[in-house]
PDB file of N, CA and C in Angstrom:
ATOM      1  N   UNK A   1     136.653 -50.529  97.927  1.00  0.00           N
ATOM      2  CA  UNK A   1     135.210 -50.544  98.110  1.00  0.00           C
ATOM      3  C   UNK A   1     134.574 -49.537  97.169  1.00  0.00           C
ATOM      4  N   UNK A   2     133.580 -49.920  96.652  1.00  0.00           N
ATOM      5  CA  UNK A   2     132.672 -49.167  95.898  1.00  0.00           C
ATOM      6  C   UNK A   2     132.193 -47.549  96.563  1.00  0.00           C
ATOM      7  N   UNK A   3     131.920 -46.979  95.660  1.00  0.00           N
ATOM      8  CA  UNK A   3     131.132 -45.214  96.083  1.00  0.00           C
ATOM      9  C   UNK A   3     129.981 -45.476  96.007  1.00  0.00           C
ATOM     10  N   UNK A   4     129.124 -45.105  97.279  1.00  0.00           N
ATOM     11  CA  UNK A   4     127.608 -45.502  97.236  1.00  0.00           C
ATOM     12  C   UNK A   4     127.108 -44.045  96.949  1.00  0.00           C
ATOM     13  N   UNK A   5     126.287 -43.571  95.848  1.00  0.00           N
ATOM     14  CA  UNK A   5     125.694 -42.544  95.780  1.00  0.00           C
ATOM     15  C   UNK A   5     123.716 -42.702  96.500  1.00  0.00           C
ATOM     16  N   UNK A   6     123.821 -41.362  97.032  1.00  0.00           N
ATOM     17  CA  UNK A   6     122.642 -41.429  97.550  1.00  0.00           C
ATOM     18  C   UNK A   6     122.001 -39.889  98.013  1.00  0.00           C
ATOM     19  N   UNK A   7     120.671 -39.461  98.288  1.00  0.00           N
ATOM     20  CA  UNK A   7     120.282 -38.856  98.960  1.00  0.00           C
ATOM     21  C   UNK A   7     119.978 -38.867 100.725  1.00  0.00           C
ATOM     22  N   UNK A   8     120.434 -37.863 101.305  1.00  0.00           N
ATOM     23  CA  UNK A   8     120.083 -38.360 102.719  1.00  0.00           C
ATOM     24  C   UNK A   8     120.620 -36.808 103.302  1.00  0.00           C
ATOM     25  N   UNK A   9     121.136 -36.633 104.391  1.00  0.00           N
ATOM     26  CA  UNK A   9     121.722 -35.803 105.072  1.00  0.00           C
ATOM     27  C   UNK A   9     122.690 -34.941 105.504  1.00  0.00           C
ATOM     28  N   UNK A  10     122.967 -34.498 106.486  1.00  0.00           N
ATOM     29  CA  UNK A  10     124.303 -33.688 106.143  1.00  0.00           C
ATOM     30  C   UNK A  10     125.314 -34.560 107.387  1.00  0.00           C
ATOM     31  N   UNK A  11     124.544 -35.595 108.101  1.00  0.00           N
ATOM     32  CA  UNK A  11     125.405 -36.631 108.772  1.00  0.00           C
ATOM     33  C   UNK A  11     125.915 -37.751 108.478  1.00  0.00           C
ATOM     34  N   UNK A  12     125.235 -37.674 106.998  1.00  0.00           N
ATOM     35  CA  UNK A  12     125.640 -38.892 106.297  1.00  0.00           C
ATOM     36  C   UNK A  12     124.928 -40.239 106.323  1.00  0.00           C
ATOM     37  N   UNK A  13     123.664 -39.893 106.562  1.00  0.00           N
ATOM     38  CA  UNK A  13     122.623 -41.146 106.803  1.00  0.00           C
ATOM     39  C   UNK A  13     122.361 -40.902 105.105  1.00  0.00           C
ATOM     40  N   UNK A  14     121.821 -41.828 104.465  1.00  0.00           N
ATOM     41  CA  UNK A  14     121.077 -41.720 103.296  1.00  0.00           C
ATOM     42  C   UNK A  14     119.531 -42.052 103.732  1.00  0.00           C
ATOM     43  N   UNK A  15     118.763 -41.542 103.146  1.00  0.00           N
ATOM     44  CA  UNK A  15     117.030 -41.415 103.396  1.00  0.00           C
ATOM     45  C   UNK A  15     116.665 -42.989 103.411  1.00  0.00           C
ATOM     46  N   UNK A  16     117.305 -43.884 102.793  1.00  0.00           N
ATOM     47  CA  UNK A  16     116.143 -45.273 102.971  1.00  0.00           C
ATOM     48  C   UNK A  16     115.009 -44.731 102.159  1.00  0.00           C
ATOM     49  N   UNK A  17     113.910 -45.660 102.668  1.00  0.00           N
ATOM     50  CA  UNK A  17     112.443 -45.594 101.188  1.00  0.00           C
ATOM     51  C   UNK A  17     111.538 -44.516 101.539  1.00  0.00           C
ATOM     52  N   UNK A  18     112.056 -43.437 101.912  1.00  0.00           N
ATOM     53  CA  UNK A  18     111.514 -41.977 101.858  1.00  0.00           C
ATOM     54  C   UNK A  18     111.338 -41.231 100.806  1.00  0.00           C
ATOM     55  N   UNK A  19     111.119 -40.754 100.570  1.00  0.00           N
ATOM     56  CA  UNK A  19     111.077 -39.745  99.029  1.00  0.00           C
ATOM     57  C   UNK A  19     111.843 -38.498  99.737  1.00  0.00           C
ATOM     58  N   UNK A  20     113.148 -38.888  99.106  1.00  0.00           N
ATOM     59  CA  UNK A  20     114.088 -37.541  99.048  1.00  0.00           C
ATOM     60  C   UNK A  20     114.051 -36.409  98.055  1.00  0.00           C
ATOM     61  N   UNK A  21     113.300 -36.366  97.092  1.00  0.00           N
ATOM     62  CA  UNK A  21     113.012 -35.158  96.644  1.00  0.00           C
ATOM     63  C   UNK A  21     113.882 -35.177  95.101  1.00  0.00           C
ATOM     64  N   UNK A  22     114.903 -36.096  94.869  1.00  0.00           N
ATOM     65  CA  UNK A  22     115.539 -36.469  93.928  1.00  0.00           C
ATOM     66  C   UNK A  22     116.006 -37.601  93.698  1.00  0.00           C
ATOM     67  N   UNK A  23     116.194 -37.896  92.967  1.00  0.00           N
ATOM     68  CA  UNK A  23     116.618 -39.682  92.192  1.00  0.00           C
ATOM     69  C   UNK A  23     118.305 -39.246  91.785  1.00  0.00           C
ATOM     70  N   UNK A  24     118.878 -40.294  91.800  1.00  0.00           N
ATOM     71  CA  UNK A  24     120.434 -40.378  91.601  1.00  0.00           C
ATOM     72  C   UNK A  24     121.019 -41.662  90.804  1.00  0.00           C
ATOM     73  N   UNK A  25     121.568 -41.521  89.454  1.00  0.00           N
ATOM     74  CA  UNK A  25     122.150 -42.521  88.329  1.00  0.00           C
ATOM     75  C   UNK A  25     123.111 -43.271  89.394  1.00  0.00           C
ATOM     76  N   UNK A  26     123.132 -44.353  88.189  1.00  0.00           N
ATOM     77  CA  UNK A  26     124.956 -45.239  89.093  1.00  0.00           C
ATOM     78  C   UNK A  26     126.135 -43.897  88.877  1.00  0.00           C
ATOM     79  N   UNK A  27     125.671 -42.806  88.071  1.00  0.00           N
ATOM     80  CA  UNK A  27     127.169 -41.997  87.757  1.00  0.00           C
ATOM     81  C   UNK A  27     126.841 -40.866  89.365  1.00  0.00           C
ATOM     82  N   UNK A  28     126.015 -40.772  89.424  1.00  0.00           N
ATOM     83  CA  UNK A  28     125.807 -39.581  90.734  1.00  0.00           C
ATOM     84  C   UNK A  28     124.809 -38.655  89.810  1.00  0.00           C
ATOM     85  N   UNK A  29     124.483 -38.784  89.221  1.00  0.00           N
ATOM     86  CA  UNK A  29     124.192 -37.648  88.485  1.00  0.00           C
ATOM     87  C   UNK A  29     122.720 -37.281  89.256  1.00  0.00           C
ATOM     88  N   UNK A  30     122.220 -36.375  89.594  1.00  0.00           N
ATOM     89  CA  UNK A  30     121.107 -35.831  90.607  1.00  0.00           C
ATOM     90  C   UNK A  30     120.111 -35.257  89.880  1.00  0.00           C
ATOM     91  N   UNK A  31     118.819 -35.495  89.554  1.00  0.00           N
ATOM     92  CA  UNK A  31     117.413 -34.710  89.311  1.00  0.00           C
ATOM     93  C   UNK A  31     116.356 -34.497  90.069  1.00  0.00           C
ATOM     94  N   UNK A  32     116.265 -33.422  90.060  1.00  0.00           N
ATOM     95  CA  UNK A  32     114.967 -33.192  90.959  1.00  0.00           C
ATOM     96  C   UNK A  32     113.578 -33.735  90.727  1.00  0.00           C
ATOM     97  N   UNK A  33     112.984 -34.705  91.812  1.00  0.00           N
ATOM     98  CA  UNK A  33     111.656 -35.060  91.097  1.00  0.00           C
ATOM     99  C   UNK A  33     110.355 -34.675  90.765  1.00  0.00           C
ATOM    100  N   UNK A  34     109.589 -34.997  89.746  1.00  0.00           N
ATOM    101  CA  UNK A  34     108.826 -34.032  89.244  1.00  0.00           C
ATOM    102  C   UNK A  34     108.034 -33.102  90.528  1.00  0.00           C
ATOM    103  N   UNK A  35     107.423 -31.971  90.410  1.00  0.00           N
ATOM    104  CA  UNK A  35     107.076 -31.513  91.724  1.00  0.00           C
ATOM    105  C   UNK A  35     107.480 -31.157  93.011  1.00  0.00           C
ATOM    106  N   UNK A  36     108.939 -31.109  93.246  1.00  0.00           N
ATOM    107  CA  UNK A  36     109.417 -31.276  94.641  1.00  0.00           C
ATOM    108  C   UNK A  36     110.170 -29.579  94.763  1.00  0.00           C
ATOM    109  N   UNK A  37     109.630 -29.394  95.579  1.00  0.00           N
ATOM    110  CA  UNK A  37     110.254 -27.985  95.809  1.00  0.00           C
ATOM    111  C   UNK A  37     111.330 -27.805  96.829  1.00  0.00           C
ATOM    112  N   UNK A  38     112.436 -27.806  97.022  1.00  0.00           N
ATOM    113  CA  UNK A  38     112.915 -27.646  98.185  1.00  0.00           C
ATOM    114  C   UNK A  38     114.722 -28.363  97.801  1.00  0.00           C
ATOM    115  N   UNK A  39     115.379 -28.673  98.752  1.00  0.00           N
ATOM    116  CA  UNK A  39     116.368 -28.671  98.651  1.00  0.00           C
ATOM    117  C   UNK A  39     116.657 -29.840  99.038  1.00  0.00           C
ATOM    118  N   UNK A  40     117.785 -30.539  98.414  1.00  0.00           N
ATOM    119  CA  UNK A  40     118.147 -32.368  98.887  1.00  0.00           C
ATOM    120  C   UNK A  40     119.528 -32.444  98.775  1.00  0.00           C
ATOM    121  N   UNK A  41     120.022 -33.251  99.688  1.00  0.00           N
ATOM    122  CA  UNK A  41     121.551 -33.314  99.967  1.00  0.00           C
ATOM    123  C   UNK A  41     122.042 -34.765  99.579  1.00  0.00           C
ATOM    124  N   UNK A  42     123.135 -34.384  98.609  1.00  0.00           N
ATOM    125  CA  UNK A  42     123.368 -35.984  97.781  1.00  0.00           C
ATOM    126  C   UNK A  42     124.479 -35.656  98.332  1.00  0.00           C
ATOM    127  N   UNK A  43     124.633 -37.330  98.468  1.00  0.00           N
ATOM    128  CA  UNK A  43     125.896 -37.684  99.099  1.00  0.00           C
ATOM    129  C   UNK A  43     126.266 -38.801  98.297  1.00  0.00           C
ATOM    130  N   UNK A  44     127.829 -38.850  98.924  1.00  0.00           N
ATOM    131  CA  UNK A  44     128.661 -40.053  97.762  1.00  0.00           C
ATOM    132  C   UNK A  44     129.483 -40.598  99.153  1.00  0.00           C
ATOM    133  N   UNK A  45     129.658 -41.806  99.148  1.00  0.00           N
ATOM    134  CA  UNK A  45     130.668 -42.402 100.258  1.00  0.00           C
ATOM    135  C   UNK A  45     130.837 -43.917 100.564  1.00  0.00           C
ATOM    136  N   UNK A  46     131.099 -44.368 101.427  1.00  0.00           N
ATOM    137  CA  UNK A  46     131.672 -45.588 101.448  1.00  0.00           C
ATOM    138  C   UNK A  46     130.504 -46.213 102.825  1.00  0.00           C
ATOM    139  N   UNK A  47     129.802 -47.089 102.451  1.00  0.00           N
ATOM    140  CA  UNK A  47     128.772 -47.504 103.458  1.00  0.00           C
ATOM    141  C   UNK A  47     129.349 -48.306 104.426  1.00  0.00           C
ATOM    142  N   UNK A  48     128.649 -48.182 105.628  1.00  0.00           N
ATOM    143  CA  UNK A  48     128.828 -49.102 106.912  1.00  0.00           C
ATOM    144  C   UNK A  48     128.812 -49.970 106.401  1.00  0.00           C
ATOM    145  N   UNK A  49     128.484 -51.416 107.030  1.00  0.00           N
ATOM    146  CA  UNK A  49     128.364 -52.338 107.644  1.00  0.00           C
ATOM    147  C   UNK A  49     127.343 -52.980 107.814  1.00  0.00           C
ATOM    148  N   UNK A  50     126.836 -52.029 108.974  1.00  0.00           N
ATOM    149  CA  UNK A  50     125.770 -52.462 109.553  1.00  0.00           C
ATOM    150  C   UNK A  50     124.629 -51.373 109.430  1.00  0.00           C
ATOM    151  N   UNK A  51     123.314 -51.818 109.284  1.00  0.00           N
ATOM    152  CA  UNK A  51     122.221 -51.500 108.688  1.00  0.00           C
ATOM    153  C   UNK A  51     121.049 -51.436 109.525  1.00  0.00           C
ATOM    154  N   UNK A  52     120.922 -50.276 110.928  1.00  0.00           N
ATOM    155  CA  UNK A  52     120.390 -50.484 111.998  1.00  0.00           C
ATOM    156  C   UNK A  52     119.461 -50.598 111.940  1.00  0.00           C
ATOM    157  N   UNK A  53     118.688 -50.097 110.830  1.00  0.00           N
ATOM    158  CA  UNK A  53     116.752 -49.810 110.354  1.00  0.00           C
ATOM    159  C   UNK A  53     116.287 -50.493 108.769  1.00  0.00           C
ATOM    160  N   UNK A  54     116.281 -51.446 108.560  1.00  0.00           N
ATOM    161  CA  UNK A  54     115.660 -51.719 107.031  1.00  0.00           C
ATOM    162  C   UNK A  54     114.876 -50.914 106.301  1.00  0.00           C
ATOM    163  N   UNK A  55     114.546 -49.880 106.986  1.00  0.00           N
ATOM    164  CA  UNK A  55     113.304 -48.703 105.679  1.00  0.00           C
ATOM    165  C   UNK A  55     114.593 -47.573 106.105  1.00  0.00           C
ATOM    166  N   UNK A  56     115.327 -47.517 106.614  1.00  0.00           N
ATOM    167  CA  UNK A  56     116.377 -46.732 106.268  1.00  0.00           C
ATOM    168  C   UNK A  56     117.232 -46.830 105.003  1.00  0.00           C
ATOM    169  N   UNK A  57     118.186 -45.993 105.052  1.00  0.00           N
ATOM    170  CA  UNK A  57     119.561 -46.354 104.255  1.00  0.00           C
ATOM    171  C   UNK A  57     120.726 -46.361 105.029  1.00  0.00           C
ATOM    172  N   UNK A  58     121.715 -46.646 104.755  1.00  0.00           N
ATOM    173  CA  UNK A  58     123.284 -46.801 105.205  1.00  0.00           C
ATOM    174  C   UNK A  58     123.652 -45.590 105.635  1.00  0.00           C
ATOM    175  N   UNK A  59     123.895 -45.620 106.421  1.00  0.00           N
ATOM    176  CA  UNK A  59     125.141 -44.419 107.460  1.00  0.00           C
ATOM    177  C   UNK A  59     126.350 -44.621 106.293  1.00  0.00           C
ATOM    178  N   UNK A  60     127.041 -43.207 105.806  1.00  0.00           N
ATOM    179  CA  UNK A  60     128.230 -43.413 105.567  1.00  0.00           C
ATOM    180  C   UNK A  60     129.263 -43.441 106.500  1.00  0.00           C
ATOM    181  N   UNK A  61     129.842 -44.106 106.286  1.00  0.00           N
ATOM    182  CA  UNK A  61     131.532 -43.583 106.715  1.00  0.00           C
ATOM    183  C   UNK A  61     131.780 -42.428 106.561  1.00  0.00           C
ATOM    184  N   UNK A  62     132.445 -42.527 105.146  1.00  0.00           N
ATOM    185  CA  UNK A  62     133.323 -41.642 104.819  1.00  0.00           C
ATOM    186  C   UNK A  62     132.748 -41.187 103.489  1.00  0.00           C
ATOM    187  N   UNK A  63     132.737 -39.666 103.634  1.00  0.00           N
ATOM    188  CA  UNK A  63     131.523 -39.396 102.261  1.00  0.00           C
ATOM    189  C   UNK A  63     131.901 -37.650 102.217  1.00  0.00           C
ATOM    190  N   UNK A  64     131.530 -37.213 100.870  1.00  0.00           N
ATOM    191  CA  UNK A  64     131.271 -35.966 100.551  1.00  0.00           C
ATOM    192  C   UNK A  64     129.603 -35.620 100.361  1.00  0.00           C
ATOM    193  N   UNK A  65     129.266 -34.209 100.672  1.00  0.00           N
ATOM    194  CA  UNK A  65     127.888 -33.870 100.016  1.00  0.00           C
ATOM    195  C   UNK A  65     127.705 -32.716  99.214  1.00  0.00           C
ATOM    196  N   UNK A  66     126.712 -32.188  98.597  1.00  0.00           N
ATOM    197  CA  UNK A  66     126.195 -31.249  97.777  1.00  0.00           C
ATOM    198  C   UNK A  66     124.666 -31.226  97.829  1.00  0.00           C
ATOM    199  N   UNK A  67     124.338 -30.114  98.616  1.00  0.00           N
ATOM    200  CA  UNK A  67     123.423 -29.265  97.609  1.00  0.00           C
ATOM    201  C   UNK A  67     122.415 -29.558  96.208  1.00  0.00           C
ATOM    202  N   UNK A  68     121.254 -29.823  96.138  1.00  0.00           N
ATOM    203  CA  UNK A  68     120.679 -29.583  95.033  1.00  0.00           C
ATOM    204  C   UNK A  68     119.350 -29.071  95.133  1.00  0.00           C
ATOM    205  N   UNK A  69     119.488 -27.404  94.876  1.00  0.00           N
ATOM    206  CA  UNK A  69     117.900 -26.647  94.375  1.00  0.00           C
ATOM    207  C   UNK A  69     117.179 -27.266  93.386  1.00  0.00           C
ATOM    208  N   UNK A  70     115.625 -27.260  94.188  1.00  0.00           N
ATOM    209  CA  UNK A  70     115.211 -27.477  93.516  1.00  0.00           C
ATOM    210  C   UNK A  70     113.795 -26.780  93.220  1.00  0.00           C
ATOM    211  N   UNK A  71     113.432 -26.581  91.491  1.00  0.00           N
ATOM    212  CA  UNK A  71     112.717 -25.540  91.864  1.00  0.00           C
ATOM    213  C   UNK A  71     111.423 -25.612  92.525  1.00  0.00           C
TER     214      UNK A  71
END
């Protein structure tokens, strides 16, 4: 299965059509968006299934996160 990169949480939800504060390439690669002050948690992992909220994003499974300041 594919690595889903995303912004979202430290439970592993990804934000859905929220403005997380940063944008993320197909490589993972993370920028902060213009104006956003504060801090956003990118995550990388392997998505559910099932998709309980449509303006959400995917619950991972199984995933790592990081950190990104921003100024």
């Amino acid at each position: 299965m594919d690595v889903l990169w995303c912004v979202g949480s430290s439970n592993g939800a990804c934000v859905g059509n929220a403005n997380p504060g940063a944008t993320l390439d197909q490589n993972g690669v993370a920028q902060c968006n213009p104006g956003f002050v504060g801090t956003a948690t990118i995550l990388a992992g392997t998505p559910s299934l099932v998709m309980e909220n449509p303006d959400s994003g995917p619950q991972l499974k199984v995933f790592g996160s990081a950190r990104l300041t921003c100024p």
